[in-house]
PDB file of N, CA and C in Angstrom:
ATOM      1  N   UNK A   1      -7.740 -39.428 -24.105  1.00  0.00           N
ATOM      2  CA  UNK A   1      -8.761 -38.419 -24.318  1.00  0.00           C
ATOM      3  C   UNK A   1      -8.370 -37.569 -25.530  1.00  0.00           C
ATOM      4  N   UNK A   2      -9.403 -37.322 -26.306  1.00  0.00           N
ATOM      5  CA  UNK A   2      -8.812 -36.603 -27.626  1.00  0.00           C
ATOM      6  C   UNK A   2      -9.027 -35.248 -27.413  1.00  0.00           C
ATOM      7  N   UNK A   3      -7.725 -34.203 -28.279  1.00  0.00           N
ATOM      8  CA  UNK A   3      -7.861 -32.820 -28.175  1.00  0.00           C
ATOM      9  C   UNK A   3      -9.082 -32.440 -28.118  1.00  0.00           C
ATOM     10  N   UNK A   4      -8.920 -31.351 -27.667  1.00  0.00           N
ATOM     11  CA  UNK A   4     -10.438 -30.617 -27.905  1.00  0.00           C
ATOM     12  C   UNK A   4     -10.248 -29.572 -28.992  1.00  0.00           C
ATOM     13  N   UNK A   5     -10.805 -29.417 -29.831  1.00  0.00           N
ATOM     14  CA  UNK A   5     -10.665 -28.800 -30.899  1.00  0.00           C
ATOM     15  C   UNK A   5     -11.072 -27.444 -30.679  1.00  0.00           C
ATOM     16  N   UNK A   6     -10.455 -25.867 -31.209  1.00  0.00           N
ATOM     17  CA  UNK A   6     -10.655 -24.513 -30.857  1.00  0.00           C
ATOM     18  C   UNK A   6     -11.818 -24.495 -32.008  1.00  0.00           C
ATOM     19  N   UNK A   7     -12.199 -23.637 -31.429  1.00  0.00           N
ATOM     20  CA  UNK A   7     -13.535 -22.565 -32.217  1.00  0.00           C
ATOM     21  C   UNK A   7     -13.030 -21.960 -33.292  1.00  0.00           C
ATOM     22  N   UNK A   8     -13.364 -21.588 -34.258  1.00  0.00           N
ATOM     23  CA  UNK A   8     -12.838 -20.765 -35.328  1.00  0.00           C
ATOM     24  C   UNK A   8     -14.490 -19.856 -35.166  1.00  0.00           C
ATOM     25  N   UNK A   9     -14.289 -18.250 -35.689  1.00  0.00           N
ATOM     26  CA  UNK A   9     -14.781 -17.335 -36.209  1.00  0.00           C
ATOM     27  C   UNK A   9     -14.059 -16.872 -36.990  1.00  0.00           C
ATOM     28  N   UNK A  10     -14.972 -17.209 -38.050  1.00  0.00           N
ATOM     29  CA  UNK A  10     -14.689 -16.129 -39.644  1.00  0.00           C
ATOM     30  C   UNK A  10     -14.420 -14.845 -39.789  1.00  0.00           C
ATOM     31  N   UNK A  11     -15.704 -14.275 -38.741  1.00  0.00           N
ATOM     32  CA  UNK A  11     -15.860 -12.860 -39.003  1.00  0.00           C
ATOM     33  C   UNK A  11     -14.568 -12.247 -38.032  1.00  0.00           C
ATOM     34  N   UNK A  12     -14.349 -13.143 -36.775  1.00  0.00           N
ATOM     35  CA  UNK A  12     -13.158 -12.509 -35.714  1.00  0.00           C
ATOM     36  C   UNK A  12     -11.810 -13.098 -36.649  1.00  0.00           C
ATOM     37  N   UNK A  13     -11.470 -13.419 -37.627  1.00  0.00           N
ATOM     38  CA  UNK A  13     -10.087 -13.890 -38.123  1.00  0.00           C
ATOM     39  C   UNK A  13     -10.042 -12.811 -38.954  1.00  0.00           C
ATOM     40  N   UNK A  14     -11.623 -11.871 -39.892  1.00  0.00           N
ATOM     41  CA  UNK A  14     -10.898 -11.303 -40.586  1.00  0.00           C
ATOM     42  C   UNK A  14     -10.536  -9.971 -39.429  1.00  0.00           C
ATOM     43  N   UNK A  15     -11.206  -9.375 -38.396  1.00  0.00           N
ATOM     44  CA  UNK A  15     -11.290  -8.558 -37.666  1.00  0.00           C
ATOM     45  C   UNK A  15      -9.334  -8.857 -37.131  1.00  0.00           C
ATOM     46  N   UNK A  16      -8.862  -9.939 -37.008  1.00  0.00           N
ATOM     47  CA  UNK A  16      -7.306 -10.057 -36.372  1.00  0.00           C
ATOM     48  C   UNK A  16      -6.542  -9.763 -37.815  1.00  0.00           C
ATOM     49  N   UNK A  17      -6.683  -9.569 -39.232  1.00  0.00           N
ATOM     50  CA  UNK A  17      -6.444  -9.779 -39.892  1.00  0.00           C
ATOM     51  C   UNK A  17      -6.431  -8.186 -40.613  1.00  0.00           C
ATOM     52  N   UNK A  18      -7.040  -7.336 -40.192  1.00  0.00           N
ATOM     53  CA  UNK A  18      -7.348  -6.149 -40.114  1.00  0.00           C
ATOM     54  C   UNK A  18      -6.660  -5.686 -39.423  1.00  0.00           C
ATOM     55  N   UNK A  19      -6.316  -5.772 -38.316  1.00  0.00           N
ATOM     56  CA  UNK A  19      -5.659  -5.372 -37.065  1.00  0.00           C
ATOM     57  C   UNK A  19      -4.353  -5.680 -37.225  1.00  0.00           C
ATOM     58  N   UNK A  20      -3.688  -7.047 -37.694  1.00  0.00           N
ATOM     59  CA  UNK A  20      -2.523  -6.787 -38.144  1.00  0.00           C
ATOM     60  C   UNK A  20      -1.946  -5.750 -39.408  1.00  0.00           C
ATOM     61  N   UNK A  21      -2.884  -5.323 -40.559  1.00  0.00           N
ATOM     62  CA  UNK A  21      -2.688  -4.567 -41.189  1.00  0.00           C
ATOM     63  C   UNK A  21      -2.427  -2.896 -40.878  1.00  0.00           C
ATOM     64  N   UNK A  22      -3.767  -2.757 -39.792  1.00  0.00           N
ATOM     65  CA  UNK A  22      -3.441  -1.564 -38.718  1.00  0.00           C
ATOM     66  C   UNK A  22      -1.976  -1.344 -38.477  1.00  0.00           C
ATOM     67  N   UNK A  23      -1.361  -2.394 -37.433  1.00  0.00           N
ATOM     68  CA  UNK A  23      -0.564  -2.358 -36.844  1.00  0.00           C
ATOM     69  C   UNK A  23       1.151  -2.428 -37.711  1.00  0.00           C
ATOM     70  N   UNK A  24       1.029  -3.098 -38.579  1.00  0.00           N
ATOM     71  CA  UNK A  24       1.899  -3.127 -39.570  1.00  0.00           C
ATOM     72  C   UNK A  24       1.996  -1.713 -40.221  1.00  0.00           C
ATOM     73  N   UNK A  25       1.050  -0.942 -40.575  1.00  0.00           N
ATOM     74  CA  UNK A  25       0.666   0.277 -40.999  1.00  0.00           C
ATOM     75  C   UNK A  25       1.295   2.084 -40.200  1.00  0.00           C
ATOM     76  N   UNK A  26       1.268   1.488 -38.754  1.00  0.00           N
ATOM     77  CA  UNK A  26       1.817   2.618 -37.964  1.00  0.00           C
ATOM     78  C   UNK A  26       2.858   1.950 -37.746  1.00  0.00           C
ATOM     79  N   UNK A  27       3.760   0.716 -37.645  1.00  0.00           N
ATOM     80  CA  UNK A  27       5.154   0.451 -37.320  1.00  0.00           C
ATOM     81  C   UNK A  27       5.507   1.308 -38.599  1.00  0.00           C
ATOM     82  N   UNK A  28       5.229   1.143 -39.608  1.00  0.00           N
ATOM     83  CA  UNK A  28       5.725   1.475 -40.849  1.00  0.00           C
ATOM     84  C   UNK A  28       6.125   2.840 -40.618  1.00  0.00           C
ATOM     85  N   UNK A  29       5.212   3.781 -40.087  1.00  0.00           N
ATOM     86  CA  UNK A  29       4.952   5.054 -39.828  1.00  0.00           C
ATOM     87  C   UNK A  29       5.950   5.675 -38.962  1.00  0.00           C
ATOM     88  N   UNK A  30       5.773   4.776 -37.976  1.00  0.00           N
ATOM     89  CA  UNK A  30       7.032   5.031 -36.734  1.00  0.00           C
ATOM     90  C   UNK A  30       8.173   4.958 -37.496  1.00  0.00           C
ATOM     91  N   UNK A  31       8.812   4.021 -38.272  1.00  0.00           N
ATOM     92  CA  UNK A  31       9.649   3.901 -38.376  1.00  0.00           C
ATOM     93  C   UNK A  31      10.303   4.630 -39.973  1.00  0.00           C
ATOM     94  N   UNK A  32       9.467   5.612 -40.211  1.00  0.00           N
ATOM     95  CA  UNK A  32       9.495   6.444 -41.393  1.00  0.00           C
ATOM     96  C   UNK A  32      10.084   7.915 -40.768  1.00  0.00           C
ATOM     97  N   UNK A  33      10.031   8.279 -39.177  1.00  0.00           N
ATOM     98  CA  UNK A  33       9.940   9.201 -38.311  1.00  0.00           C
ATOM     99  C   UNK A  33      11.572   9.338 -38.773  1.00  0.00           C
ATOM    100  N   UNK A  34      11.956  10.693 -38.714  1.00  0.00           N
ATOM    101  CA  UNK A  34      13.435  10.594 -38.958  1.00  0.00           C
ATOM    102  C   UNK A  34      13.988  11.119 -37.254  1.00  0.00           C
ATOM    103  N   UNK A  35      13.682  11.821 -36.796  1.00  0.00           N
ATOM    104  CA  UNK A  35      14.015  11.811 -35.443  1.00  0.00           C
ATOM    105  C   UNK A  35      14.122  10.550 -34.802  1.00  0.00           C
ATOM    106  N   UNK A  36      14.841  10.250 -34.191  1.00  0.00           N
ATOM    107  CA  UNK A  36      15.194   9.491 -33.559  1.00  0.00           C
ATOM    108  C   UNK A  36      14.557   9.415 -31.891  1.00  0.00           C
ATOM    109  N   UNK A  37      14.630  10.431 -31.295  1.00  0.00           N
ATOM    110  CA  UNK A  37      13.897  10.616 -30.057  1.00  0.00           C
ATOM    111  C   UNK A  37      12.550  10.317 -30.698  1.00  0.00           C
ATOM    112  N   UNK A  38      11.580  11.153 -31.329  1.00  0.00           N
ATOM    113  CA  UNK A  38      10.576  11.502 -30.892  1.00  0.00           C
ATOM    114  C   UNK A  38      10.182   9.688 -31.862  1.00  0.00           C
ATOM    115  N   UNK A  39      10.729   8.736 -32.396  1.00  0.00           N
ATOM    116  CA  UNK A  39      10.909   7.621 -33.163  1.00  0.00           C
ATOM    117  C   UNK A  39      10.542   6.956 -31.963  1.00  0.00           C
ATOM    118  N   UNK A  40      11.463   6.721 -30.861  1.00  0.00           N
ATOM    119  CA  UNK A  40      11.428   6.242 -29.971  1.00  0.00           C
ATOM    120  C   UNK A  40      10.101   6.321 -28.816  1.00  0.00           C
ATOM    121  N   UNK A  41       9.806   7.697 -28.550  1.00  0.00           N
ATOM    122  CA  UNK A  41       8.801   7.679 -27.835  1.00  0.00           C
ATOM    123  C   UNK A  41       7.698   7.194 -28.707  1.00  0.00           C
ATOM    124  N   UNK A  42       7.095   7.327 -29.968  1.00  0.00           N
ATOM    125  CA  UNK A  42       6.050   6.984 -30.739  1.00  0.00           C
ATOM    126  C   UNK A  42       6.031   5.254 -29.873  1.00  0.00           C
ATOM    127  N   UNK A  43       7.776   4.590 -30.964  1.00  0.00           N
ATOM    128  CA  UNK A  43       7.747   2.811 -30.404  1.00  0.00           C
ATOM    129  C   UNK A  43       7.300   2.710 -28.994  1.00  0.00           C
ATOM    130  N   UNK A  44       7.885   3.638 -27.718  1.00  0.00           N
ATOM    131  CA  UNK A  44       7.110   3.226 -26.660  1.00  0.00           C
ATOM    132  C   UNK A  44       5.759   3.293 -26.262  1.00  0.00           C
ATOM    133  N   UNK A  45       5.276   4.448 -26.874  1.00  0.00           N
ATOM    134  CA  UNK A  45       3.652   4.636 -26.450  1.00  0.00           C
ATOM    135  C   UNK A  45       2.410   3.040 -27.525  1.00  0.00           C
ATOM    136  N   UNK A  46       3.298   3.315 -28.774  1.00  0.00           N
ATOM    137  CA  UNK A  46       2.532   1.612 -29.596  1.00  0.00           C
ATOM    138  C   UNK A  46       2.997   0.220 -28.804  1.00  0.00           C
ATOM    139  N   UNK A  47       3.753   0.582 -28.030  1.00  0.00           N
ATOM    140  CA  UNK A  47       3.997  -1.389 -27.407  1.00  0.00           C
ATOM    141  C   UNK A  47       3.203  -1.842 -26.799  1.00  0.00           C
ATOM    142  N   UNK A  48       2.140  -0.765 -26.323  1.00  0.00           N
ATOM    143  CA  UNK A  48       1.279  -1.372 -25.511  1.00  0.00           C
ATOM    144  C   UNK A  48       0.039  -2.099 -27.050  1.00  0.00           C
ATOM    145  N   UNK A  49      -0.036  -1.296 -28.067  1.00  0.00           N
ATOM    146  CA  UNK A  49      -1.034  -1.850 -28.983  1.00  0.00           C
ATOM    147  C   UNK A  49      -0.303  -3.288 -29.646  1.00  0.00           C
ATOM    148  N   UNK A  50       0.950  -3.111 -30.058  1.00  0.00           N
ATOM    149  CA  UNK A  50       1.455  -4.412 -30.411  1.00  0.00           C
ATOM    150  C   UNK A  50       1.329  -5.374 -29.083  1.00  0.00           C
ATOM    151  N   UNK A  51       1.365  -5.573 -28.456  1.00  0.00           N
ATOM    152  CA  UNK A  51       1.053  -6.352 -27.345  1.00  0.00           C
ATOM    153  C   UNK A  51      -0.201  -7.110 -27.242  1.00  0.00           C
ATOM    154  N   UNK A  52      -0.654  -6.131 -27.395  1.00  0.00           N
ATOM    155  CA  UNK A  52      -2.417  -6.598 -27.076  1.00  0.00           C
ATOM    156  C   UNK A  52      -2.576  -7.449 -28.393  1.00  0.00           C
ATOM    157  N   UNK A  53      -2.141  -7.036 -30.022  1.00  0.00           N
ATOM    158  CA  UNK A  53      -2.376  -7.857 -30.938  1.00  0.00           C
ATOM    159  C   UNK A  53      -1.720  -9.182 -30.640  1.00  0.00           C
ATOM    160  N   UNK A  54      -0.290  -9.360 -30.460  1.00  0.00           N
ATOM    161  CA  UNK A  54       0.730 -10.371 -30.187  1.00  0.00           C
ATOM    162  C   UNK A  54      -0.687 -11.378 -29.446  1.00  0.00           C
ATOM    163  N   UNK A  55      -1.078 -11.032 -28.283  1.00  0.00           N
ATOM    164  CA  UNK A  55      -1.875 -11.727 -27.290  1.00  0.00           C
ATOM    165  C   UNK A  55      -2.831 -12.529 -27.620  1.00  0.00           C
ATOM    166  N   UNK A  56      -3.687 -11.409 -28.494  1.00  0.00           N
ATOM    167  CA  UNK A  56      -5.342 -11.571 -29.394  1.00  0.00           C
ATOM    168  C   UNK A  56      -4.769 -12.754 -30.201  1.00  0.00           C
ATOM    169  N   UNK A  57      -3.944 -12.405 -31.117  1.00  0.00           N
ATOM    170  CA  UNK A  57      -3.189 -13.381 -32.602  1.00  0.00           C
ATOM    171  C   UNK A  57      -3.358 -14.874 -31.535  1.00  0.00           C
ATOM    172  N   UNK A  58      -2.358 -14.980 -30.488  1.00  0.00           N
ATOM    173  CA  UNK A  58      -2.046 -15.789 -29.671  1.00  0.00           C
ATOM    174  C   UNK A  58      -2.841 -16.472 -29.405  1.00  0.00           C
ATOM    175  N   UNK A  59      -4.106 -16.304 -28.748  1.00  0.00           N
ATOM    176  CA  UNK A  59      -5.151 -16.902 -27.986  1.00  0.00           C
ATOM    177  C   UNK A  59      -5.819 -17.456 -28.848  1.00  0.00           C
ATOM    178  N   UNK A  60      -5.888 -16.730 -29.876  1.00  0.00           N
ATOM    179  CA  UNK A  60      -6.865 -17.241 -31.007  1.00  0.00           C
ATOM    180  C   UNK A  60      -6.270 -18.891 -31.664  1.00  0.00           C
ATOM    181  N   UNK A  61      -4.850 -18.176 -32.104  1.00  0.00           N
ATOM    182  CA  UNK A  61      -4.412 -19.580 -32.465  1.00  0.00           C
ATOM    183  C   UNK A  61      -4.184 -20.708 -31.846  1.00  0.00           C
ATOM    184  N   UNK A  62      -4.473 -20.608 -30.402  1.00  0.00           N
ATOM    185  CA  UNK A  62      -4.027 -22.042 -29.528  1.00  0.00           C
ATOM    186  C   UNK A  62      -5.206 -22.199 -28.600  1.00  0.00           C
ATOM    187  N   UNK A  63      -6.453 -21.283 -28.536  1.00  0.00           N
ATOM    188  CA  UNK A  63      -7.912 -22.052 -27.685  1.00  0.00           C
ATOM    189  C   UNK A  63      -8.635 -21.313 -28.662  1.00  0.00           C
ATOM    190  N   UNK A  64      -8.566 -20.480 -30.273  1.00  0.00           N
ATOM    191  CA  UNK A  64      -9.987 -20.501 -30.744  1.00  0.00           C
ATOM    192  C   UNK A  64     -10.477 -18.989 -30.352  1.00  0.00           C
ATOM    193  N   UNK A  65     -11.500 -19.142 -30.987  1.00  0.00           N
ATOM    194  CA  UNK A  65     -12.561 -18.056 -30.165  1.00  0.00           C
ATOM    195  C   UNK A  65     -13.272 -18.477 -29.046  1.00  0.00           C
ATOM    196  N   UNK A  66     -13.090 -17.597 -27.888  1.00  0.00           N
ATOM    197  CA  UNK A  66     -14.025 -17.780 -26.398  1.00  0.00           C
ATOM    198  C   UNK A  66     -13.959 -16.353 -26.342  1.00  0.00           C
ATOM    199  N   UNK A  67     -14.770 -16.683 -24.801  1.00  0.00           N
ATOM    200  CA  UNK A  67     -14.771 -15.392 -23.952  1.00  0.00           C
ATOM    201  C   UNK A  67     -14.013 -14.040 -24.064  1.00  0.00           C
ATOM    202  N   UNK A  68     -12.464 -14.871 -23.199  1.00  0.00           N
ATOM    203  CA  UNK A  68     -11.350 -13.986 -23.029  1.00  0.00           C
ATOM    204  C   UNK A  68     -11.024 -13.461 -24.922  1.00  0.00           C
ATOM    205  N   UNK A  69     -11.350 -13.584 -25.987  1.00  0.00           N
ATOM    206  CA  UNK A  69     -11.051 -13.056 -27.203  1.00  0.00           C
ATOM    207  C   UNK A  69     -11.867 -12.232 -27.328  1.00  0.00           C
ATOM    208  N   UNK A  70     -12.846 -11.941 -27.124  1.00  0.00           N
ATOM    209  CA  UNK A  70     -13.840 -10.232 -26.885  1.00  0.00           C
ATOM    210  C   UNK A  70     -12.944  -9.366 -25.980  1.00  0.00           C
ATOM    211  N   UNK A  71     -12.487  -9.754 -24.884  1.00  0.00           N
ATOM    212  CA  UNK A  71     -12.180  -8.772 -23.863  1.00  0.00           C
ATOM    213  C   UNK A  71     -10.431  -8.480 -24.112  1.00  0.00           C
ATOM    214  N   UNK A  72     -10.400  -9.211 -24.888  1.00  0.00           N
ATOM    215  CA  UNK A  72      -8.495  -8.391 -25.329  1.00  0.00           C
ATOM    216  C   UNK A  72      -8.834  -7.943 -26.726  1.00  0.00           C
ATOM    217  N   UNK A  73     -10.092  -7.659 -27.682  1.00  0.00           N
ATOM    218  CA  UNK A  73     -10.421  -7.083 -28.357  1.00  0.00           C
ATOM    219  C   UNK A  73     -10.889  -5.974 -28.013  1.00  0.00           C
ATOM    220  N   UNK A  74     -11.521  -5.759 -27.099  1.00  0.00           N
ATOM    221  CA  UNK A  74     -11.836  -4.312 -26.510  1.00  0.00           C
ATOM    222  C   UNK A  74     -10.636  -3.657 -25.809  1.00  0.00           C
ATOM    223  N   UNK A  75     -10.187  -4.596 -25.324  1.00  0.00           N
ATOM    224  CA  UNK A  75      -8.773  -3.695 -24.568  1.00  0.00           C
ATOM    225  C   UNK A  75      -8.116  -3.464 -25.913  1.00  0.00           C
ATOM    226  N   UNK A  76      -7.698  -4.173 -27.253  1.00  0.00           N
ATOM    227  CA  UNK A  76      -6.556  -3.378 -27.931  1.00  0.00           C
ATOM    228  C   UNK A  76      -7.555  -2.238 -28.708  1.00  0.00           C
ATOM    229  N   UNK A  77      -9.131  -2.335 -28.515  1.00  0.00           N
ATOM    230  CA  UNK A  77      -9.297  -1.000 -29.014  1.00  0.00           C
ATOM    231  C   UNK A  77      -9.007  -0.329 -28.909  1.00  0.00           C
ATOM    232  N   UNK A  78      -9.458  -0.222 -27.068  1.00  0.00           N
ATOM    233  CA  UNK A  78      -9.309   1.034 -26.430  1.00  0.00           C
ATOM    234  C   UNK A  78      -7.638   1.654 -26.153  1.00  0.00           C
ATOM    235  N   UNK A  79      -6.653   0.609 -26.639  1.00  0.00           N
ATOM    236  CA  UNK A  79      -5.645   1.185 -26.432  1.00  0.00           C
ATOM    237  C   UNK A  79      -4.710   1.769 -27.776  1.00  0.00           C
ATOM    238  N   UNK A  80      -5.498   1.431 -28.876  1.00  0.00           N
ATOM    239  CA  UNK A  80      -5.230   2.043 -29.681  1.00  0.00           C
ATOM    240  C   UNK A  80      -6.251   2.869 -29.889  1.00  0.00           C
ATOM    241  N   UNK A  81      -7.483   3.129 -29.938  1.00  0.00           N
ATOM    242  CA  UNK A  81      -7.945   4.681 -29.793  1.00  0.00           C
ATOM    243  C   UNK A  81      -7.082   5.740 -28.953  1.00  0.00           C
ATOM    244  N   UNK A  82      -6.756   5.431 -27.830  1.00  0.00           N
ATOM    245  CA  UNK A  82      -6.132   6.205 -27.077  1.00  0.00           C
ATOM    246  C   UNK A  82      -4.919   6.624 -27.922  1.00  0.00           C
ATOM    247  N   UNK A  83      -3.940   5.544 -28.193  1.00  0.00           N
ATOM    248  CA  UNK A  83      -2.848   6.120 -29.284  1.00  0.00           C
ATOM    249  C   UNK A  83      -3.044   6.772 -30.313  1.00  0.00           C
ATOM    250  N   UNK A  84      -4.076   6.793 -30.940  1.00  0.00           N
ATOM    251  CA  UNK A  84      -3.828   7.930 -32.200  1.00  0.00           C
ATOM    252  C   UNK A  84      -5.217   8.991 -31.638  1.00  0.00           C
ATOM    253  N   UNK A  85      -5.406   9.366 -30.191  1.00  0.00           N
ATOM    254  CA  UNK A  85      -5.778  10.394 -29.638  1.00  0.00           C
ATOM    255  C   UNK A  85      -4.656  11.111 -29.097  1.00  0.00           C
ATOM    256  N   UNK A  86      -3.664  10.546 -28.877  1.00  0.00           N
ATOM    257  CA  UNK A  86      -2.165  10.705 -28.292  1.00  0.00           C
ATOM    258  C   UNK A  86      -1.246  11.651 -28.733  1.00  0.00           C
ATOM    259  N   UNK A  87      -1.533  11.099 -30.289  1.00  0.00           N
ATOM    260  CA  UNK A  87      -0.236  10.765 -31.501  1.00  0.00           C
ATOM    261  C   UNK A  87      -0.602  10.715 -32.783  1.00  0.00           C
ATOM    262  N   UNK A  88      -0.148  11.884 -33.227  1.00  0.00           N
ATOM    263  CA  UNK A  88      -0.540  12.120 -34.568  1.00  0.00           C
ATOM    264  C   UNK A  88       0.415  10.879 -35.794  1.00  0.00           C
ATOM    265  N   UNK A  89      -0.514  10.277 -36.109  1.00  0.00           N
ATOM    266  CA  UNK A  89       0.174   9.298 -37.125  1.00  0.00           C
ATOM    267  C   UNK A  89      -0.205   9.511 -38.640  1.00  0.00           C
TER     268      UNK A  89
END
């Protein structure tokens, strides 16, 4: 039986592609923090947004665009809205 081939979206690759720039953008930030504590709490409160990208990146590259790639797009919204409602970056 031959692979089944993933979905590609254009418009959702540049949207992951964006989002890594985001995210690359506040590590940068975090890690510009000269405190060390308050360095640390920033990295813990963003693991939850690097996560959700790690996941999104993930899914995409090994089943494509479906379903479940809307709904871990809304979750890393909403969890990075929440972080820079949080956290001044």
């Amino acid at each position: 039986m031959p692979k089944k081939r993933r979905k590609l979206n254009k418009d959702f690759e540049k949207k992951i592609n964006s989002i890594k720039k985001n995210v690359e953008l506040v590590l940068a930030k975090i890690f510009d923090i000269d405190d060390e504590d308050i360095q640390k709490e920033y990295m813990s409160a963003f693991n939850g947004v690097v996560n959700l990208y790690d996941e999104l990146k993930e899914d995409y590259e090994k089943k494509g665009f479906n379903d479940n790639s809307e709904v871990i797009m809304r979750n890393y919204d909403k969890s990075f809205s929440l972080f820079e409602s949080e956290f001044e970056i």
